[in-house]
N, C-alpha and C. Protein backbone atom coordinates (compact mmCIF):
# COMPACT_ATOMS: atom_id res chain seq x y z
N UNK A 1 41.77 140.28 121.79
CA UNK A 1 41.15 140.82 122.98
C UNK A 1 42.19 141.63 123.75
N UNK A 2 42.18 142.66 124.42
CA UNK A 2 42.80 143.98 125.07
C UNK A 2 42.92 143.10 126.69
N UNK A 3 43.90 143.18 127.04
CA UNK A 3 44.01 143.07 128.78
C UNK A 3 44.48 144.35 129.37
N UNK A 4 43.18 144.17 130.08
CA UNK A 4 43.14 145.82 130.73
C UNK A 4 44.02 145.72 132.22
N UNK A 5 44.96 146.44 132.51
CA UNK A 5 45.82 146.46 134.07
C UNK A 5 45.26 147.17 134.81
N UNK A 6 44.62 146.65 136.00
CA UNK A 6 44.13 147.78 137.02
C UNK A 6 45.52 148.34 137.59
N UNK A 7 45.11 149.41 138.41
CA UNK A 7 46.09 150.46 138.65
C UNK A 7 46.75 149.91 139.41
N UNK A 8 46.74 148.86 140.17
CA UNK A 8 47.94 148.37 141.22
C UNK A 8 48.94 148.00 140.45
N UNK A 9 48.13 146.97 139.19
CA UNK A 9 49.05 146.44 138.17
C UNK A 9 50.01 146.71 137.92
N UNK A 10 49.46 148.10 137.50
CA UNK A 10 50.59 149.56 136.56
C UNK A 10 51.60 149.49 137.68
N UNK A 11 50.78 150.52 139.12
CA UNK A 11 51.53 150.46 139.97
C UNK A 11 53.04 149.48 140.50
N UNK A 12 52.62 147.83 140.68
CA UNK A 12 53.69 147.35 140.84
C UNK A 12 54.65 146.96 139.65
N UNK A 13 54.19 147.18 137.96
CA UNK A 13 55.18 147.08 136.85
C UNK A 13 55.96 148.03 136.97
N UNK A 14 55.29 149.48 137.59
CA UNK A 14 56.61 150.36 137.27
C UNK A 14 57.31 150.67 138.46
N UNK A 15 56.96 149.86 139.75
CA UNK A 15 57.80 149.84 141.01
C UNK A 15 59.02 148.99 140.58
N UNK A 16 58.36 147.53 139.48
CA UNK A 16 59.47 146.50 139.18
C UNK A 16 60.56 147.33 138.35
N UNK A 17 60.02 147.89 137.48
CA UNK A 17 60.86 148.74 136.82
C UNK A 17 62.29 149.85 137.48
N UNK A 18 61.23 150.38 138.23
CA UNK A 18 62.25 151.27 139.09
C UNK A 18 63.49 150.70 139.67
N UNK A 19 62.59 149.59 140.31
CA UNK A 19 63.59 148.85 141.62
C UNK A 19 65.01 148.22 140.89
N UNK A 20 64.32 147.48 139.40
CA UNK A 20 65.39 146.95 138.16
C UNK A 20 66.47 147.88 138.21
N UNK A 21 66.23 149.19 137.45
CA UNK A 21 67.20 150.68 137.50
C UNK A 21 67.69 151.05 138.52
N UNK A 22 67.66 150.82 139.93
CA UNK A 22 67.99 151.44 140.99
C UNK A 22 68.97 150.16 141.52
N UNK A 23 68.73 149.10 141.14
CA UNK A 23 70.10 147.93 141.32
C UNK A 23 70.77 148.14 140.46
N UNK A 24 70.16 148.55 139.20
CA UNK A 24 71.78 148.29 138.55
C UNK A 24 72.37 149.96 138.83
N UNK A 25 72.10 151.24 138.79
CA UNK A 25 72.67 152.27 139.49
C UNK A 25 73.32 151.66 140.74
N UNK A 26 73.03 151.52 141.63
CA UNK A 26 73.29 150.68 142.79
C UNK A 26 75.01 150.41 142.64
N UNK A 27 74.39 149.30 141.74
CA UNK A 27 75.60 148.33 141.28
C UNK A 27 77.04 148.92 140.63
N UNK A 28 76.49 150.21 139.54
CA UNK A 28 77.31 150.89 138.79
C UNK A 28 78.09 151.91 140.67
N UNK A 29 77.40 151.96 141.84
CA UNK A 29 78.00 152.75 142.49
C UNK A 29 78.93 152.50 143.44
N UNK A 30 78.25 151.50 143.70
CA UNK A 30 79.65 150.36 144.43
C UNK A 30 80.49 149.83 143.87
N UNK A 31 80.49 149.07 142.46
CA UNK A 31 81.86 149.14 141.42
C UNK A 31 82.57 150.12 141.42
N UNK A 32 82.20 151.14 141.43
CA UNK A 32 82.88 152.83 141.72
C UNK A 32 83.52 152.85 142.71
N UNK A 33 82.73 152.57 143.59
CA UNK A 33 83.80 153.08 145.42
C UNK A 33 84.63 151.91 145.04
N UNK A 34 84.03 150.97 145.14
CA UNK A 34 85.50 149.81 145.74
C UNK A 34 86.23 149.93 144.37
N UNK A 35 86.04 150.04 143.08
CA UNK A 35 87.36 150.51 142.58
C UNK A 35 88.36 151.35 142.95
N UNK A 36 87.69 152.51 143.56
CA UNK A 36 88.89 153.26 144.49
C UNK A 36 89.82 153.19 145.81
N UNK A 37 88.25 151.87 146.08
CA UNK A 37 89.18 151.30 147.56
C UNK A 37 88.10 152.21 148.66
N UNK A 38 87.10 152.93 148.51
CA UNK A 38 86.36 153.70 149.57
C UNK A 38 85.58 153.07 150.07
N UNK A 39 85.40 153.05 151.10
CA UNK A 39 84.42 153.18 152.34
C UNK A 39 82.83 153.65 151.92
N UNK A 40 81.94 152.92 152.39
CA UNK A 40 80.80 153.75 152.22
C UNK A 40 80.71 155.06 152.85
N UNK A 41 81.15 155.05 154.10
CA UNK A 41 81.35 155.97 154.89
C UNK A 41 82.34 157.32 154.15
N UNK A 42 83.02 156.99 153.58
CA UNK A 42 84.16 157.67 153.31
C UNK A 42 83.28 158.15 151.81
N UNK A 43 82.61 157.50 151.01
CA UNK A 43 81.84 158.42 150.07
C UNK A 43 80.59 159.16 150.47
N UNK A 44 80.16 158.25 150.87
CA UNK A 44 79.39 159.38 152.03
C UNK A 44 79.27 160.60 152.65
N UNK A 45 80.34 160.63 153.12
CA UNK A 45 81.56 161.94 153.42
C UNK A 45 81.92 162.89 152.44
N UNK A 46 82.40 162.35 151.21
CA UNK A 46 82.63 162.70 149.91
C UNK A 46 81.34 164.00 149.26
N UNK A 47 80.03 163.40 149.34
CA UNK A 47 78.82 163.04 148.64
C UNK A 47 77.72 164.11 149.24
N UNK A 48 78.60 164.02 150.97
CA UNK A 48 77.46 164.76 151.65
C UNK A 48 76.18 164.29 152.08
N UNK A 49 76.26 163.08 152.01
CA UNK A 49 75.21 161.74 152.61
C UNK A 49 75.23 161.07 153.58
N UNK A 50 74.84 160.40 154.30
CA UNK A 50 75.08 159.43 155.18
C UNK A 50 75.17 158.18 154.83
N UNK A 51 76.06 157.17 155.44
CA UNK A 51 76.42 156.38 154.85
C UNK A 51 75.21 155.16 154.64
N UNK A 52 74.49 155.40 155.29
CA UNK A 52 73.50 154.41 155.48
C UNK A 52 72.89 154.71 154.07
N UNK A 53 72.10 156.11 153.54
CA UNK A 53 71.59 156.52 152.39
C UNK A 53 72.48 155.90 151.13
N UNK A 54 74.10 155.81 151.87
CA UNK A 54 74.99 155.58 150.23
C UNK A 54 74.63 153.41 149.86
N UNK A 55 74.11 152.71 151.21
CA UNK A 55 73.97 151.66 151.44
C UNK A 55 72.71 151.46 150.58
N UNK A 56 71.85 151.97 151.32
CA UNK A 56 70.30 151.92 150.43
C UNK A 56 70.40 152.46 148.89
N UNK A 57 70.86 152.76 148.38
CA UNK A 57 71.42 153.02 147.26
C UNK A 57 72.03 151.76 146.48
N UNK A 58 72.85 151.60 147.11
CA UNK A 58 73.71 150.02 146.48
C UNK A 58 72.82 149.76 146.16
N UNK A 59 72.17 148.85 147.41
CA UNK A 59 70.99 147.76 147.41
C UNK A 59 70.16 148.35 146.39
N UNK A 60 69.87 149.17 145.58
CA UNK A 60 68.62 149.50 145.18
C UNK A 60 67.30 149.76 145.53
N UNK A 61 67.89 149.70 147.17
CA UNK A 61 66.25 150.34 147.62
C UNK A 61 65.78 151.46 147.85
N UNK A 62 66.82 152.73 147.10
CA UNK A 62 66.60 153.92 147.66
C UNK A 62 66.62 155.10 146.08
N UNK A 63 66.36 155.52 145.26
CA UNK A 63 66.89 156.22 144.15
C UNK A 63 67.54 157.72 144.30
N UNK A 64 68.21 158.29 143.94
CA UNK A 64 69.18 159.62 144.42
C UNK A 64 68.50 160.84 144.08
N UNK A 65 68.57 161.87 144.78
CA UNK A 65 68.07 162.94 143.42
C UNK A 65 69.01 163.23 142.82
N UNK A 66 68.80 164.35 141.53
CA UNK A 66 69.33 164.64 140.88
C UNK A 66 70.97 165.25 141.61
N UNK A 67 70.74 165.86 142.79
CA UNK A 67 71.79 167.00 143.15
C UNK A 67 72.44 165.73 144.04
N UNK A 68 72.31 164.79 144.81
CA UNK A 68 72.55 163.75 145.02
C UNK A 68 73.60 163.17 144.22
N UNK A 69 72.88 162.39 143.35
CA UNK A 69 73.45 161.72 142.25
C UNK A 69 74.90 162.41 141.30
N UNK A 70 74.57 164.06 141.65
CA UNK A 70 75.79 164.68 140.44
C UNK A 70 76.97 164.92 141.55
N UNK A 71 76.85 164.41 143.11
CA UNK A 71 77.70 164.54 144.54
C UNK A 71 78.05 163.37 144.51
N UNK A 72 77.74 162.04 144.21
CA UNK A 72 78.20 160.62 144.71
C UNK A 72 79.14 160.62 143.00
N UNK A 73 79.05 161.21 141.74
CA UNK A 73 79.74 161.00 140.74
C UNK A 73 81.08 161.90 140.99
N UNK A 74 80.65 163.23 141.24
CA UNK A 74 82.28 163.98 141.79
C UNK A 74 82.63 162.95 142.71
N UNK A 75 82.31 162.25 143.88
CA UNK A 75 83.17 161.80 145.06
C UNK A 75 83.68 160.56 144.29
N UNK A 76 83.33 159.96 142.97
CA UNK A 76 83.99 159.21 142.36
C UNK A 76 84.76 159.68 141.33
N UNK A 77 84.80 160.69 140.99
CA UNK A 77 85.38 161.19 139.94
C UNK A 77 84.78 160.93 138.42
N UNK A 78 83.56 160.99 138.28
CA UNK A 78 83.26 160.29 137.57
C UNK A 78 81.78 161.15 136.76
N UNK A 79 81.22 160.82 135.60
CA UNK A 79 80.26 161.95 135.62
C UNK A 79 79.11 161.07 136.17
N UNK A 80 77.32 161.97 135.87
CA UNK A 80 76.55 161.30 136.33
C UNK A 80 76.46 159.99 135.16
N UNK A 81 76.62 160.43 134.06
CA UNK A 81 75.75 159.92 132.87
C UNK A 81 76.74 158.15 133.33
N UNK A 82 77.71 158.01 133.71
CA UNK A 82 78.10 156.20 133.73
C UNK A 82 78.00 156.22 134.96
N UNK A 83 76.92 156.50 136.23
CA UNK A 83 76.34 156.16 137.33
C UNK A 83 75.03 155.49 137.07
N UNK A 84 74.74 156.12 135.44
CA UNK A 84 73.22 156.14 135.20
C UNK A 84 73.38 155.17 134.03
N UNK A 85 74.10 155.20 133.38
CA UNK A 85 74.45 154.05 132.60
C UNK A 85 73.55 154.24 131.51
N UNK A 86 73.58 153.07 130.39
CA UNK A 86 72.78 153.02 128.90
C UNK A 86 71.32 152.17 129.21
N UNK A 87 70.57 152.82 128.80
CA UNK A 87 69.62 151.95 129.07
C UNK A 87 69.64 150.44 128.37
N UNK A 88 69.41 149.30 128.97
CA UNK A 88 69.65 148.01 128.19
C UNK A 88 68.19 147.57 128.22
N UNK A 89 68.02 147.01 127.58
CA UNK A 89 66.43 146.23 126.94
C UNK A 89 66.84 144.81 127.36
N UNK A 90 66.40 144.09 128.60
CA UNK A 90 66.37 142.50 128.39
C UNK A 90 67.83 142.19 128.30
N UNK A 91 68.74 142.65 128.56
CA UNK A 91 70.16 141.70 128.84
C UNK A 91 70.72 142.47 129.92
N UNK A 92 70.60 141.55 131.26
CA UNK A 92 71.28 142.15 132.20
C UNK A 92 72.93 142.22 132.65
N UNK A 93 73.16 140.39 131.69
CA UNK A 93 74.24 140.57 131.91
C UNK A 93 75.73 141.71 130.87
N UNK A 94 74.58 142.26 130.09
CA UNK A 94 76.04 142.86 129.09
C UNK A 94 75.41 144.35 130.34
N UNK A 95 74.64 144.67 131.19
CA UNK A 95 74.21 146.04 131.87
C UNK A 95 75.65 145.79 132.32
N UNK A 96 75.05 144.47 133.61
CA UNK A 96 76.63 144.37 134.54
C UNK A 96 78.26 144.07 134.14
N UNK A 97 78.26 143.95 132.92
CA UNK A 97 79.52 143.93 132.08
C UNK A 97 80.14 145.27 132.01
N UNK A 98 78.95 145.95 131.69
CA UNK A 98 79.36 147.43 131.13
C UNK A 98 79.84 148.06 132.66
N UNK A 99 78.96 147.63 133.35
CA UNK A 99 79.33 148.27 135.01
C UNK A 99 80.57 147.98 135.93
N UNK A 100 81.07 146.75 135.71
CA UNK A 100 82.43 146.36 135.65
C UNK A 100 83.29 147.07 135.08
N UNK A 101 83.63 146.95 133.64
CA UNK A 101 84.01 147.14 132.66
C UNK A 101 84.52 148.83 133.15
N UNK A 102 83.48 149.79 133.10
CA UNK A 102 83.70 151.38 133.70
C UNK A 102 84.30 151.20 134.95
N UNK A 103 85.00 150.48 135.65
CA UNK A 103 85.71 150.73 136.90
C UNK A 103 87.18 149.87 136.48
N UNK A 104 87.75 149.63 135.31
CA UNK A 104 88.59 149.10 135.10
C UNK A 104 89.58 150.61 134.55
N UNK A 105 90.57 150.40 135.35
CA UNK A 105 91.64 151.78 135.04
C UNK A 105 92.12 151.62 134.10
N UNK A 106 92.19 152.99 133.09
CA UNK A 106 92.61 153.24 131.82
C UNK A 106 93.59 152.45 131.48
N UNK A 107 94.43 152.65 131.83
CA UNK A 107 95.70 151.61 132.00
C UNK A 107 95.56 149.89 130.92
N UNK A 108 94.54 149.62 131.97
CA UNK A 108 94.09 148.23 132.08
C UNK A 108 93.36 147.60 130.84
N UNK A 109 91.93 148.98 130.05
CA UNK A 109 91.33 149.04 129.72
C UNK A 109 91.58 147.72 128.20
N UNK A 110 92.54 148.28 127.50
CA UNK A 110 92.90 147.39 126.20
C UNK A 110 93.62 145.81 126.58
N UNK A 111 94.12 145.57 127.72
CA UNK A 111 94.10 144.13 128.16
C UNK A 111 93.00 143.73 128.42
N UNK A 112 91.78 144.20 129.14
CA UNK A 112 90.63 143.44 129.32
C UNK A 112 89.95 143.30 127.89
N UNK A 113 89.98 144.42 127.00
CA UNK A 113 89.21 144.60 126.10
C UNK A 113 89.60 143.07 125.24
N UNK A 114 90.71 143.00 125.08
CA UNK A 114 91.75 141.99 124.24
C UNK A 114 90.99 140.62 124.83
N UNK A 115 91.15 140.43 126.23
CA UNK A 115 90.71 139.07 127.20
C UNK A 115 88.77 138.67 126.47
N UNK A 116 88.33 140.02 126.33
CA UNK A 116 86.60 139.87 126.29
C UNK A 116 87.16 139.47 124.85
N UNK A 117 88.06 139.95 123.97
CA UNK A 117 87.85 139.38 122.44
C UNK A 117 88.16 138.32 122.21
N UNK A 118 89.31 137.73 122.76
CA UNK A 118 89.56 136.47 122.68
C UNK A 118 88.49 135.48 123.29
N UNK A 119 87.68 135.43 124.18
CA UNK A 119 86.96 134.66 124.94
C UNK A 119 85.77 134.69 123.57
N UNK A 120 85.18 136.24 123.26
CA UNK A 120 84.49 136.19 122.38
C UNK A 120 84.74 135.30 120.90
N UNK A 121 86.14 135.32 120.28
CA UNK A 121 86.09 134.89 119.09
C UNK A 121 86.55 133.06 119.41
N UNK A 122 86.50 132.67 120.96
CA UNK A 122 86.23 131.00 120.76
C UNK A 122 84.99 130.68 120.43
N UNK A 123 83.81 130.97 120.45
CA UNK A 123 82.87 130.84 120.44
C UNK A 123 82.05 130.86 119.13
């Protein structure tokens, strides 16, 4: 038997959806600033936004536009495409791994990598 979704249905699956993508963007954007040590205000500034817009953003309650979004990645130095990240299917925590993970300085990169392998191969 077919279960049919009335349109609110649709409506609030793909609000859940959105809102899902717009925390973890969010998330990938504030790992960004405070890796650099910035201010909302101060990317904001950066970005050409107000800081309140760079806030609602974090949170995921706000999504960027395009010309937006390619202004908050220059004020991080960073492109859009790891603001926007890989799409993940059902595992949030390897999303927020990966979102971490991209704010760890080059430098750093093959000690953490080493730390995730070892933790990985006790297991």
């Amino acid at each position: 038997m077919w279960c049919v979704a009335t349109t609110s249905e649709v409506g609030f699956a793909a609000a859940m959806r959105r809102r899902s993508f717009g925390k973890r963007l969010g998330d990938r954007l504030r790992a960004g600033r405070e890796a650099l040590g910035l201010s909302q205000a101060r990317l904001a500034e950066l970005a050409h936004v107000t800081p309140n817009y760079v806030g609602l953003i974090e949170r995921g309650l706000k999504l960027p536009t395009i010309d937006t979004l390619v202004n908050l990645a220059k004020a991080l130095g960073a492109e859009p495409a790891e603001l926007l990240g890989r799409v993940q299917v059902g595992d949030d925590w390897l999303d927020e791994l990966a979102s971490v993970a991209a704010t760890v300085p080059k430098q750093l990169r093959p000690v953490a990598l080493a730390v995730m392998k070892a933790i990985a191969s006790r297991s």
